[in-house]
PDB file of N, CA and C in Angstrom:
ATOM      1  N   UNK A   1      23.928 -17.238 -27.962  1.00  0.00           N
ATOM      2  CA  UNK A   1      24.546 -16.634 -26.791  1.00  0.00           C
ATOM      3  C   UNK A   1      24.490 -15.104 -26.865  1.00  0.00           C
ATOM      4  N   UNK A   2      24.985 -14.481 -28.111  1.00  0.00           N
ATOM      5  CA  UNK A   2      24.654 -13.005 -28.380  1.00  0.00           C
ATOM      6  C   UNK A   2      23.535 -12.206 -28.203  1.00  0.00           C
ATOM      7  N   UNK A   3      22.130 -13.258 -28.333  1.00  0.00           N
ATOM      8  CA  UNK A   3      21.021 -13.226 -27.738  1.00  0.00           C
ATOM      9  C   UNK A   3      20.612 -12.366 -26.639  1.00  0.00           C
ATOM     10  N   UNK A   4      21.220 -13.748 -25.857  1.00  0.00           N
ATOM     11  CA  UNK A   4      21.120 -13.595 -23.900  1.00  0.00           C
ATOM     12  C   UNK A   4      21.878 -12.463 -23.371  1.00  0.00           C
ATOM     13  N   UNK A   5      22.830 -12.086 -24.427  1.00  0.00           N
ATOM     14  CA  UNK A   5      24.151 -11.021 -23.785  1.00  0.00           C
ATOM     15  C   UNK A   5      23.254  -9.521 -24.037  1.00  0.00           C
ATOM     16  N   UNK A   6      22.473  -9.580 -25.267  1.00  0.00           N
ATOM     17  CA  UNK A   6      22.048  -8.164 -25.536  1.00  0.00           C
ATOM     18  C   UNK A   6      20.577  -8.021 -24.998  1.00  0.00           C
ATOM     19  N   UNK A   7      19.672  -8.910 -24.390  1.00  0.00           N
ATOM     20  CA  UNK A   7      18.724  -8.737 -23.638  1.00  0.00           C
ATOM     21  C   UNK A   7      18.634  -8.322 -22.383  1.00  0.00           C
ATOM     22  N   UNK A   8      17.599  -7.047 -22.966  1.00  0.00           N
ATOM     23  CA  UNK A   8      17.690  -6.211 -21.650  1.00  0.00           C
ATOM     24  C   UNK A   8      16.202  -5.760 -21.174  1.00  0.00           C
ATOM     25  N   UNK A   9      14.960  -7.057 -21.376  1.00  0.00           N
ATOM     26  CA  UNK A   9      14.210  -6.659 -20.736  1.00  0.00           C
ATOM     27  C   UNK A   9      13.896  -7.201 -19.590  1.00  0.00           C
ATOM     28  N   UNK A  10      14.583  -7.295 -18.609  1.00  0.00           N
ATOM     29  CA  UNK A  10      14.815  -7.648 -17.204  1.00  0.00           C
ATOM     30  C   UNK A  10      15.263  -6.142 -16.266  1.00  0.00           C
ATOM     31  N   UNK A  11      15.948  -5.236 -16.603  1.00  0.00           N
ATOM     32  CA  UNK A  11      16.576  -4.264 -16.496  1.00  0.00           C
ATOM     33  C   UNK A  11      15.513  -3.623 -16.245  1.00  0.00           C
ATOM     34  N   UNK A  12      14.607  -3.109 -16.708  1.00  0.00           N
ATOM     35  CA  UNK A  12      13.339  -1.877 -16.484  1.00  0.00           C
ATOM     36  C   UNK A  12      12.762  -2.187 -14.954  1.00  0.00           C
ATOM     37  N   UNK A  13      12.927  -4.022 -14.836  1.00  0.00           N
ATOM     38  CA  UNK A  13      11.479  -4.363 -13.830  1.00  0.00           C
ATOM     39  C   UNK A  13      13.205  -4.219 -12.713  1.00  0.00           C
ATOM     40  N   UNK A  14      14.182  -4.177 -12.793  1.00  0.00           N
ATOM     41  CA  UNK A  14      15.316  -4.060 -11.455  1.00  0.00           C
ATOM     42  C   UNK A  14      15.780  -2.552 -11.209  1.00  0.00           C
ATOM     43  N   UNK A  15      15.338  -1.799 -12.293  1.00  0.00           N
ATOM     44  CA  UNK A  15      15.357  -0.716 -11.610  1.00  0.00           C
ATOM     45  C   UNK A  15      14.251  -0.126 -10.866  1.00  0.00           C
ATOM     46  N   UNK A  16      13.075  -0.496 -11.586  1.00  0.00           N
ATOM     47  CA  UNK A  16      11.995  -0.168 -10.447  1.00  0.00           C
ATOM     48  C   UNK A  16      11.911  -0.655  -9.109  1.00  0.00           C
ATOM     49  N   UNK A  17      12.498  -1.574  -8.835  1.00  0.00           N
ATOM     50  CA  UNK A  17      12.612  -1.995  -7.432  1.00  0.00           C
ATOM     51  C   UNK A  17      13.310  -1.489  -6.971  1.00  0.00           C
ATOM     52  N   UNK A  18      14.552  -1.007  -7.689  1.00  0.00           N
ATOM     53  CA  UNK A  18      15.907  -0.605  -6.938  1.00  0.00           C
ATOM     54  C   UNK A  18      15.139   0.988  -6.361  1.00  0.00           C
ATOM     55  N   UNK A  19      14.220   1.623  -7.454  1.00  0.00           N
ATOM     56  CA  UNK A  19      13.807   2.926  -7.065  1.00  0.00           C
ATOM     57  C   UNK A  19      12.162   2.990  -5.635  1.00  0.00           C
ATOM     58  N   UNK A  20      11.529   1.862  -5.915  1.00  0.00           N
ATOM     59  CA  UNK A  20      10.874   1.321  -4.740  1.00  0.00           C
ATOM     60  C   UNK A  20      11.053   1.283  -3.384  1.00  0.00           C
ATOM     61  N   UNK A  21      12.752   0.770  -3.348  1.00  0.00           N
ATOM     62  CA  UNK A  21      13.527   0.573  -2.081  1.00  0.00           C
ATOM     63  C   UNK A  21      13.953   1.732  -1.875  1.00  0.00           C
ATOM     64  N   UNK A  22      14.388   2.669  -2.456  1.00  0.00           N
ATOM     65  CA  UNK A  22      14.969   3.950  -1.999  1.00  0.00           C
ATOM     66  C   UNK A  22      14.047   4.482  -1.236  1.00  0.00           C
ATOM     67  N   UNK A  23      12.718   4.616  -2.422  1.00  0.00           N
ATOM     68  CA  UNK A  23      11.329   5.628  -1.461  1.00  0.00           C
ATOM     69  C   UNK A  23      10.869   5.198  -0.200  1.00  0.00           C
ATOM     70  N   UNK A  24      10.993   3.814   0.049  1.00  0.00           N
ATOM     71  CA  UNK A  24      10.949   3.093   0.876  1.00  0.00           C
ATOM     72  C   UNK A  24      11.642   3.804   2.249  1.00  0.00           C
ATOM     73  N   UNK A  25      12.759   3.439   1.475  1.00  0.00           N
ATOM     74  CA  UNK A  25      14.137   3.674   2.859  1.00  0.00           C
ATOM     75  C   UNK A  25      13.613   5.619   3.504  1.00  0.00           C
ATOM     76  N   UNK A  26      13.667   6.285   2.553  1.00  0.00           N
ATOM     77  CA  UNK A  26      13.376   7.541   2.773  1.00  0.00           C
ATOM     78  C   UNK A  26      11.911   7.666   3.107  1.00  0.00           C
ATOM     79  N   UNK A  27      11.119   6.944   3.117  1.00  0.00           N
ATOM     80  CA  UNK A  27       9.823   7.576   3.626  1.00  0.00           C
ATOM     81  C   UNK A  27      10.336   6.661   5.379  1.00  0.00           C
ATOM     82  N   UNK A  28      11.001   5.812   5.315  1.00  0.00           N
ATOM     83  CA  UNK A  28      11.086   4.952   6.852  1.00  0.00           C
ATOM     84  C   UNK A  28      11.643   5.676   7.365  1.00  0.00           C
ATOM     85  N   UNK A  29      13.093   6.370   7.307  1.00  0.00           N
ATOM     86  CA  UNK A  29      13.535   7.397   7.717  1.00  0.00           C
ATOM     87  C   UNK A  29      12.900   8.930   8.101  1.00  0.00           C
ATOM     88  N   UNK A  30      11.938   9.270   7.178  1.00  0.00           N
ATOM     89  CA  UNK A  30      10.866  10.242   7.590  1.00  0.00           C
ATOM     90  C   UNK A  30      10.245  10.199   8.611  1.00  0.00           C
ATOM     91  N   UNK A  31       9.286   9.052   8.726  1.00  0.00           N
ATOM     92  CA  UNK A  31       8.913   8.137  10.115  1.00  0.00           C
ATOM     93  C   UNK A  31       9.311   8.330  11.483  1.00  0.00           C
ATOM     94  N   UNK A  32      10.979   7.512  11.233  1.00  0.00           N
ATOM     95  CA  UNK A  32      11.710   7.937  12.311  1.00  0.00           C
ATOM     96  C   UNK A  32      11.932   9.160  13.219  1.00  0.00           C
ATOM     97  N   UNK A  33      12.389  10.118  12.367  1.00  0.00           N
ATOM     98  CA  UNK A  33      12.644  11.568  12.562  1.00  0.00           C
ATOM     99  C   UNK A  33      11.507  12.805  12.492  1.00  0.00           C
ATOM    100  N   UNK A  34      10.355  12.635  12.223  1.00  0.00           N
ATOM    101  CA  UNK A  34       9.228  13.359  12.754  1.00  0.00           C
ATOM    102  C   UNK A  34       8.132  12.176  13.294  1.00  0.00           C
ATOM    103  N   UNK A  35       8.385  11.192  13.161  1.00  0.00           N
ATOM    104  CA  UNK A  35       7.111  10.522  13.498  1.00  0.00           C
ATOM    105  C   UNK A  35       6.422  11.173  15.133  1.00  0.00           C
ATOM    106  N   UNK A  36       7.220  11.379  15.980  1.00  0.00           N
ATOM    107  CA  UNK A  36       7.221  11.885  17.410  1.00  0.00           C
ATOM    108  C   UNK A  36       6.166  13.065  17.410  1.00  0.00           C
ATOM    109  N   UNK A  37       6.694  14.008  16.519  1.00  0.00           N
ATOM    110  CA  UNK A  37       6.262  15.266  16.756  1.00  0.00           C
ATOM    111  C   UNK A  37       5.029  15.350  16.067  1.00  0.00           C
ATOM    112  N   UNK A  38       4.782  14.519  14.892  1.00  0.00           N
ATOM    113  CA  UNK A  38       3.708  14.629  14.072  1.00  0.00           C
ATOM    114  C   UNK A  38       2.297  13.993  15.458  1.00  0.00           C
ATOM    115  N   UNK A  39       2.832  12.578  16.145  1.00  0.00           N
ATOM    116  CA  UNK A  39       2.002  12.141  16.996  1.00  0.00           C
ATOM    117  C   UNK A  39       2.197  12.833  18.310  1.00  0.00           C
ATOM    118  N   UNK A  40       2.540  13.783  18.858  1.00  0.00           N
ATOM    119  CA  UNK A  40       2.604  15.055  19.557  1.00  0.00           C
ATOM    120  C   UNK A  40       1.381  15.854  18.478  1.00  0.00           C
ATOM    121  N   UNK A  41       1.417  16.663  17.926  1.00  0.00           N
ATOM    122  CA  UNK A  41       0.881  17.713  17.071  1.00  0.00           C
ATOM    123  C   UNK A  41      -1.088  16.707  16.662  1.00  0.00           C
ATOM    124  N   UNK A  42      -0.835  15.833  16.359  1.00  0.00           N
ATOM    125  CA  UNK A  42      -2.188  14.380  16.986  1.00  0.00           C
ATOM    126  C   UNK A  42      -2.819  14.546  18.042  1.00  0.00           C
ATOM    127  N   UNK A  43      -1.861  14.509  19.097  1.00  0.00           N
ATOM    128  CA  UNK A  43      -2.507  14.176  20.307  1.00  0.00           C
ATOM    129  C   UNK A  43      -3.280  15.461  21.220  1.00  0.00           C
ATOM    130  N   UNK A  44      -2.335  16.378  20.612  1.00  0.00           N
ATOM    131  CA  UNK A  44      -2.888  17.953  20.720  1.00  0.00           C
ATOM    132  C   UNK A  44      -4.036  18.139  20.649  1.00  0.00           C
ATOM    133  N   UNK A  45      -4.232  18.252  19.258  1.00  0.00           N
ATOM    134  CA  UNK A  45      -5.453  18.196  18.493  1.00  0.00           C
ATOM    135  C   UNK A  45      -6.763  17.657  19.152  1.00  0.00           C
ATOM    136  N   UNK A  46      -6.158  16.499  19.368  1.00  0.00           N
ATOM    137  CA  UNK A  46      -7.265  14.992  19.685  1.00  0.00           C
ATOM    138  C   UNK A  46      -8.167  15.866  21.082  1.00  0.00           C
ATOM    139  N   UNK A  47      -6.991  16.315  21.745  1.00  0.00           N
ATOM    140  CA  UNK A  47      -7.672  16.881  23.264  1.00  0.00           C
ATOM    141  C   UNK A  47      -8.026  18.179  22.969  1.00  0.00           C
ATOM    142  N   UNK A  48      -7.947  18.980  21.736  1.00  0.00           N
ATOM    143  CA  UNK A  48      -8.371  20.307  21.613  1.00  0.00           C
ATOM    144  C   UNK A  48     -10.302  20.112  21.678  1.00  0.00           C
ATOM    145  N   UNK A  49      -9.771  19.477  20.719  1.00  0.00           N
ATOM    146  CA  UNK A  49     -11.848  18.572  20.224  1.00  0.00           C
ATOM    147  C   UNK A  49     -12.519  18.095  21.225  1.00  0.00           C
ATOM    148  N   UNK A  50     -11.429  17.889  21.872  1.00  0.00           N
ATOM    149  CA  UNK A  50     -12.181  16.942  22.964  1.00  0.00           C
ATOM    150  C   UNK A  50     -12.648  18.031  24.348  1.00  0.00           C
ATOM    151  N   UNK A  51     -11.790  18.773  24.303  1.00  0.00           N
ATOM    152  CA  UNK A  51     -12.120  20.072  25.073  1.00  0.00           C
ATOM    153  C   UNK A  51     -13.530  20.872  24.838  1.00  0.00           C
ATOM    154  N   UNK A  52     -12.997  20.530  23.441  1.00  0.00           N
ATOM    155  CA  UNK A  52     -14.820  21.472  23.173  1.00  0.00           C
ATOM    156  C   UNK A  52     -15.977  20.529  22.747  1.00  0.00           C
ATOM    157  N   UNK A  53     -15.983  19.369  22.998  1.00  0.00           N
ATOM    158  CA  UNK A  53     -17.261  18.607  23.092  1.00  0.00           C
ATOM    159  C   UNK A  53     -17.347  18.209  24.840  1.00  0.00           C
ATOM    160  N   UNK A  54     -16.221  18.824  25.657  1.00  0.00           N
ATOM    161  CA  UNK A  54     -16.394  18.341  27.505  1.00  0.00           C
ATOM    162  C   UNK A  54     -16.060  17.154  27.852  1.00  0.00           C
ATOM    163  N   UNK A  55     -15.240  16.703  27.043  1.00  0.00           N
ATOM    164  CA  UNK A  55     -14.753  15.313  27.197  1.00  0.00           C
ATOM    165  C   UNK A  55     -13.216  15.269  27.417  1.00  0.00           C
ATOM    166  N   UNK A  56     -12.742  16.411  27.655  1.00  0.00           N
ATOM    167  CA  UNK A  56     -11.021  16.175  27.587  1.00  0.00           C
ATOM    168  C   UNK A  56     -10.571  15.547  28.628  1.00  0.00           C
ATOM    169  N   UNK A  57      -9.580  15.180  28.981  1.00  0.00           N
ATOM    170  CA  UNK A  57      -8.727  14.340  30.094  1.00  0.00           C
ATOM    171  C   UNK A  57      -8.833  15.051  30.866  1.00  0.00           C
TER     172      UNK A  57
END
């Protein structure tokens, strides 16, 4: 039983997940809150190029 109580290689592989889910949560949240402007600042672009090959909207 003293065994099972002092084994702790399960612990390494639950914190990496636990730290997985954070980056997770914070890159989804990133997403959220510039995703707009980043695909604004895209779409810009997209028609700048497109301006100078005579193809813009």
């Amino acid at each position: 039983m003293q065994r099972l109580i002092k084994d702790r290689r399960g612990a390494n592989l639950v914190e990496y997940i636990i730290l997985v889910g954070v980056i997770a949560l914070i890159a989804i949240a990133g997403f959220k809150m510039f995703g707009g402007k980043v695909r604004e600042k895209v779409d810009q672009q997209a028609g700048s190029v497109g301006g100078i090959n005579g193809t813009a909207k």
